[in-house]
C-alpha atoms as a PDB file:
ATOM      1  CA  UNK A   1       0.000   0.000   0.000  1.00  0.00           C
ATOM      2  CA  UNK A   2       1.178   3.570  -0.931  1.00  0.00           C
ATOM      3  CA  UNK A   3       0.223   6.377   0.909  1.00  0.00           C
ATOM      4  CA  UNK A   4       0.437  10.246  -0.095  1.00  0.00           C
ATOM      5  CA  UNK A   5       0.068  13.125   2.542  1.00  0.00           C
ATOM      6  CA  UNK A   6      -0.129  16.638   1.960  1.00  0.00           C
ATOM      7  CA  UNK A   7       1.984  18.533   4.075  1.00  0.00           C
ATOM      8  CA  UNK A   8       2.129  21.837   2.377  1.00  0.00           C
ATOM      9  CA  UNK A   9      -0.011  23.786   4.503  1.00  0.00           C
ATOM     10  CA  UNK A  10      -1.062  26.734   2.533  1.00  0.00           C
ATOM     11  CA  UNK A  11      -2.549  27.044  -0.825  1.00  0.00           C
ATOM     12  CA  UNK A  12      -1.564  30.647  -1.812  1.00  0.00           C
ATOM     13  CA  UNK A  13       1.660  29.216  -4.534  1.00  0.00           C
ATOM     14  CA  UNK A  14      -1.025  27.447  -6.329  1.00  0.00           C
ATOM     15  CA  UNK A  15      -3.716  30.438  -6.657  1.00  0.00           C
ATOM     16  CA  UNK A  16      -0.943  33.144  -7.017  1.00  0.00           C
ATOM     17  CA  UNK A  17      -2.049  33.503 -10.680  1.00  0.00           C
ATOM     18  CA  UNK A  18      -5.362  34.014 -10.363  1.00  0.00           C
ATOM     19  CA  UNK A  19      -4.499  36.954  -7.749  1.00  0.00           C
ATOM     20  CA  UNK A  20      -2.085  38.576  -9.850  1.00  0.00           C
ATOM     21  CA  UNK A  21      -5.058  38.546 -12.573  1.00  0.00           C
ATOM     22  CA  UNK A  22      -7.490  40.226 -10.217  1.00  0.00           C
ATOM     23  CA  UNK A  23      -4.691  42.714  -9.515  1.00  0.00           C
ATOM     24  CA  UNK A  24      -4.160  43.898 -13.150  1.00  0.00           C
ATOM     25  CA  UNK A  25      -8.113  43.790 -13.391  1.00  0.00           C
ATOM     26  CA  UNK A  26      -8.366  45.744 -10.616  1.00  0.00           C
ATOM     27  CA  UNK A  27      -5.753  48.608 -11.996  1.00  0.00           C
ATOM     28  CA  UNK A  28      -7.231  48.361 -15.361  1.00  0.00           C
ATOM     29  CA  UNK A  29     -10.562  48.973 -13.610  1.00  0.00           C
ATOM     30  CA  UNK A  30      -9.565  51.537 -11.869  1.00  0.00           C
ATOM     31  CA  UNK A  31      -7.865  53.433 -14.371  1.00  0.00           C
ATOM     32  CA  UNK A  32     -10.915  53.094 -17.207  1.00  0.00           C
ATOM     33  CA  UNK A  33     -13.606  52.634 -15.134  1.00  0.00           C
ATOM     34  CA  UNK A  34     -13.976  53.759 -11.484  1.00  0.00           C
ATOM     35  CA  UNK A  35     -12.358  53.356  -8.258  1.00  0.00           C
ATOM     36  CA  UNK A  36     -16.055  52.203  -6.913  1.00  0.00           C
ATOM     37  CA  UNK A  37     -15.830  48.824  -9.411  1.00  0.00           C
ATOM     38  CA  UNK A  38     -11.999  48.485  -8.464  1.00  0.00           C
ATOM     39  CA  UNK A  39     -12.945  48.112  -4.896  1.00  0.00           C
ATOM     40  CA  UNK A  40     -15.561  45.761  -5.667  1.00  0.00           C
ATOM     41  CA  UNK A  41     -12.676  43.696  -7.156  1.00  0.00           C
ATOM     42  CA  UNK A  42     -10.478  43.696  -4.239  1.00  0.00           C
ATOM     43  CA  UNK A  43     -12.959  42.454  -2.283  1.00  0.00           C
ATOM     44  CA  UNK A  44     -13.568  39.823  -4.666  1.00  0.00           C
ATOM     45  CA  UNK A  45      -9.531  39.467  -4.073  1.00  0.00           C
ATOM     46  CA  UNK A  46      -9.674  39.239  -0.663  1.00  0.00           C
ATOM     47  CA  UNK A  47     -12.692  36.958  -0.453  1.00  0.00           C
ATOM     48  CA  UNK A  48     -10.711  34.818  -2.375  1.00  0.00           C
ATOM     49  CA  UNK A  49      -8.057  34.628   0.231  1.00  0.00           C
ATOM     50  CA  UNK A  50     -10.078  34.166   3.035  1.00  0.00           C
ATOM     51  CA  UNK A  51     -11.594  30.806   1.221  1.00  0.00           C
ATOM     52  CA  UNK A  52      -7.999  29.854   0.494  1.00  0.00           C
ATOM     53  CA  UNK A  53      -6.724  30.442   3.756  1.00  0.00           C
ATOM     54  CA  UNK A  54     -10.117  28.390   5.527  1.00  0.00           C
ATOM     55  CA  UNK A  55      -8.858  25.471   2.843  1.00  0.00           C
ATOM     56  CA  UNK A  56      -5.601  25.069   3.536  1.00  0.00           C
ATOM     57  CA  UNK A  57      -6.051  24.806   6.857  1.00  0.00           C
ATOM     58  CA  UNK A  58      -8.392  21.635   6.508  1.00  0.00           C
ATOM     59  CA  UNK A  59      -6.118  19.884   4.274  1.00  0.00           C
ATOM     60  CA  UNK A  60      -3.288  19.191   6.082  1.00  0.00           C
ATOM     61  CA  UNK A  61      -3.382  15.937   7.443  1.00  0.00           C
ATOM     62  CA  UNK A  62      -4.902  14.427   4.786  1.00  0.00           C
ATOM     63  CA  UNK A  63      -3.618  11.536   2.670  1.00  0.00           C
ATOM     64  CA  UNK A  64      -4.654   8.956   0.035  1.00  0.00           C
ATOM     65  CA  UNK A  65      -3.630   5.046   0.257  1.00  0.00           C
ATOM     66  CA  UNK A  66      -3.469   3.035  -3.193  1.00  0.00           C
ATOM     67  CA  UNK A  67      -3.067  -0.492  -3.262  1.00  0.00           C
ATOM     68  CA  UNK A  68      -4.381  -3.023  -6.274  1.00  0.00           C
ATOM     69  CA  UNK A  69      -7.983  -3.695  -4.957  1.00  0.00           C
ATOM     70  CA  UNK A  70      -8.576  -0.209  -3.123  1.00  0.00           C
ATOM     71  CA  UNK A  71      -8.413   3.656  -2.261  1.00  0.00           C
ATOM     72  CA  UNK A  72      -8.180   5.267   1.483  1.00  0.00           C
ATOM     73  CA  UNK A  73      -9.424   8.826   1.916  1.00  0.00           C
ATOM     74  CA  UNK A  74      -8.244  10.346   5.385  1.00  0.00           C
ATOM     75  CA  UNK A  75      -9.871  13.417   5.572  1.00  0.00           C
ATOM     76  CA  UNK A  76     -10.233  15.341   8.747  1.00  0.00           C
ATOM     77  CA  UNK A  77     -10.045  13.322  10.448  1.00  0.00           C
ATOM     78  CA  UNK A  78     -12.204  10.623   9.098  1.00  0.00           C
ATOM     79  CA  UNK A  79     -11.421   7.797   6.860  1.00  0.00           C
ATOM     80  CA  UNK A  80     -13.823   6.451   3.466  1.00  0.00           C
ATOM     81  CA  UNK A  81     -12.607   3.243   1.990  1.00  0.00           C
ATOM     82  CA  UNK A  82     -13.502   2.261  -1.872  1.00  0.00           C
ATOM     83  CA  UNK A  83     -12.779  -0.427  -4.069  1.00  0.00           C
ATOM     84  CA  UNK A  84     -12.119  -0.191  -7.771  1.00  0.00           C
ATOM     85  CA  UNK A  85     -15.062  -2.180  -8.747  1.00  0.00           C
ATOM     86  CA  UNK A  86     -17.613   0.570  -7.051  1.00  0.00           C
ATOM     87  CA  UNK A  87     -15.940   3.182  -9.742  1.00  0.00           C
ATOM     88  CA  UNK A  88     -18.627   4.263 -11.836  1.00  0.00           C
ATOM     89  CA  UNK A  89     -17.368   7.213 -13.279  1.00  0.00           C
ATOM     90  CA  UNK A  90     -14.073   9.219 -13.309  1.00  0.00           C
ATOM     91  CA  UNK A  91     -14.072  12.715 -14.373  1.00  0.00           C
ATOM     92  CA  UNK A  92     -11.019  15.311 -14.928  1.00  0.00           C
ATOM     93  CA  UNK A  93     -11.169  18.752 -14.453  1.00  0.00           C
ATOM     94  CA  UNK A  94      -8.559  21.996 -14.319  1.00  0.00           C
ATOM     95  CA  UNK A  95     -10.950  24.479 -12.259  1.00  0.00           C
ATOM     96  CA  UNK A  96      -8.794  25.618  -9.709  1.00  0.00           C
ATOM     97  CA  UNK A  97      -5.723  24.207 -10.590  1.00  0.00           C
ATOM     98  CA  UNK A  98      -4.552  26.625 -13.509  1.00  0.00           C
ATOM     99  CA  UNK A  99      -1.225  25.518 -13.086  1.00  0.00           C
ATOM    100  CA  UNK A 100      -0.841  22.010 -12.171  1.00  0.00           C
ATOM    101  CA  UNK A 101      -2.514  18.922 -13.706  1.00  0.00           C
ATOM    102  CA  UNK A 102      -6.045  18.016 -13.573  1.00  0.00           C
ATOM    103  CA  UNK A 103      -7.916  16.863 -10.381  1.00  0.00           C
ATOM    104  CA  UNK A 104      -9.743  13.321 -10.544  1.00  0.00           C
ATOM    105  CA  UNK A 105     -13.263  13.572  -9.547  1.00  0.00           C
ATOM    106  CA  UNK A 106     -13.956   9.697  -8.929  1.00  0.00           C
ATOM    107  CA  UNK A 107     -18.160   8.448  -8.831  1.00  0.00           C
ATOM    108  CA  UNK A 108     -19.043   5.210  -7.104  1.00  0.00           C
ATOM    109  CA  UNK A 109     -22.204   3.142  -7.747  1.00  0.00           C
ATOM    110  CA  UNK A 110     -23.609   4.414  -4.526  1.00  0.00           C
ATOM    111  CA  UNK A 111     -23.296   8.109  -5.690  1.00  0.00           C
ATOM    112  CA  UNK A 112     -20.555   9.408  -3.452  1.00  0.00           C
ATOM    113  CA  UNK A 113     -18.192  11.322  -5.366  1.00  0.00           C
ATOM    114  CA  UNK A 114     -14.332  11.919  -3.849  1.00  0.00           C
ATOM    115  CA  UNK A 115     -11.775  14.895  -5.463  1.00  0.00           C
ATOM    116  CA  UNK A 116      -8.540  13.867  -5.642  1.00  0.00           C
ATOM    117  CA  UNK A 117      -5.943  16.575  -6.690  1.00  0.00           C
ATOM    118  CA  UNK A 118      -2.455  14.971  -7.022  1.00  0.00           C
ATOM    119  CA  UNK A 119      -0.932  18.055  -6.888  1.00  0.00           C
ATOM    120  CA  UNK A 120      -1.998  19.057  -3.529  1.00  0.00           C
ATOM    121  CA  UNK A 121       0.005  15.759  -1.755  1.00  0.00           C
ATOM    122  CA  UNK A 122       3.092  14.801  -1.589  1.00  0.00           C
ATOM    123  CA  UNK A 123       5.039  13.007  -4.703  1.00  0.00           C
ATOM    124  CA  UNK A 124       2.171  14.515  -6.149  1.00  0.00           C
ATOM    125  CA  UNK A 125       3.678  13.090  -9.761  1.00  0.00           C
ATOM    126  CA  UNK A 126       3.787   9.737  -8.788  1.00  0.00           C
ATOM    127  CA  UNK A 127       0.018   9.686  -7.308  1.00  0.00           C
ATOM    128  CA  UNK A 128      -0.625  10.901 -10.640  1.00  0.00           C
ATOM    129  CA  UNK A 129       0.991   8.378 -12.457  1.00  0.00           C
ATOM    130  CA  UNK A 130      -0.137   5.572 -10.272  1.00  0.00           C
ATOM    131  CA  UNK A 131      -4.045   6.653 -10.023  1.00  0.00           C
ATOM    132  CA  UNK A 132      -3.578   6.838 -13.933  1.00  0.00           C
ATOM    133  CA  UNK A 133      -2.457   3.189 -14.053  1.00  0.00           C
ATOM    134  CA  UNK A 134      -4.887   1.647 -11.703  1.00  0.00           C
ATOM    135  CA  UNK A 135      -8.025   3.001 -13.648  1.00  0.00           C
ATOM    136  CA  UNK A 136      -6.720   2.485 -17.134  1.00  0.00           C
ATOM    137  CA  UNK A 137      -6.164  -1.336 -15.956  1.00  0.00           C
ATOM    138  CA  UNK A 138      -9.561  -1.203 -14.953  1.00  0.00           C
ATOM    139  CA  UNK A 139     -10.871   0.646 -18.408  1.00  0.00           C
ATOM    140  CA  UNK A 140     -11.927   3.614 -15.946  1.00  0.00           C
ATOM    141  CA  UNK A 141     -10.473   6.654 -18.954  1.00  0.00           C
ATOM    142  CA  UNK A 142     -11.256   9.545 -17.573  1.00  0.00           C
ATOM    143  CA  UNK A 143     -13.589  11.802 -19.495  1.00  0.00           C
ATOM    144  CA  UNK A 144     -13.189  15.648 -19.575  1.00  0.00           C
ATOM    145  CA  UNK A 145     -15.232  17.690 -17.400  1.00  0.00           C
END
């Protein structure tokens, strides 16, 4: 069994990008438009961070386990277990990860779904390359969300 922690414990390096782009929104904005709408956007800014902050804060701790028959999810604090053969579905999707690789968005035949970002644990690459492996064995290609 391999298991991948995350142990980063903020999230700001990954969402840099998308507050440098509300900063050159905002001073465009400001500049063309008003200083009332450039405010708006700096509270959109700092919204932003707050939910970052709040999210990085629950993540640490967690981990995924991957072995040939199934997948652990500790997750504050609590712990789901699934097998491979309750995979219904397995979705990617790059919302919120702009720079890194896709995040897995796994569906079981009881309708529970789990995200898994490989970026956001440790040897990150390998999870990737693993969680890849194990559901193409299984003919689980993951379609584009």
């Amino acid at each position: 069994m391999t298991r991948y922690e995350v142990t980063d414990s903020t999230r700001y390096s990954n969402a840099w990008i998308w507050l440098l782009l509300l900063l050159i929104i905002g001073f465009a904005t400001w500049r063309l438009y008003s200083s009332l709408a450039a405010f708006l956007i700096a509270v959109a800014g700092l919204i932003l961070l707050v939910i970052l902050r709040s999210k990085s804060k629950k993540s640490v701790g967690n981990y995924v386990e991957l072995n040939d028959k199934v997948m652990i999810f500790g997750q504050g604090g609590e712990n789901r277990c699934i097998t491979f053969r309750e995979i219904k579905k397995v979705k990617t999707t790059r919302i919120g990860s702009l720079l890194g690789g896709p995040a897995y968005i796994i569906e079981t035949s009881t309708g529970n779904q789990y995200r898994v970002q490989p970026d956001d644990y440790e040897n990150g690459q390998q999870l990737r390359e693993e969680l890849t492996q194990r559901l193409e064995q299984l003919n689980y290609l993951p379609t584009r969300n």
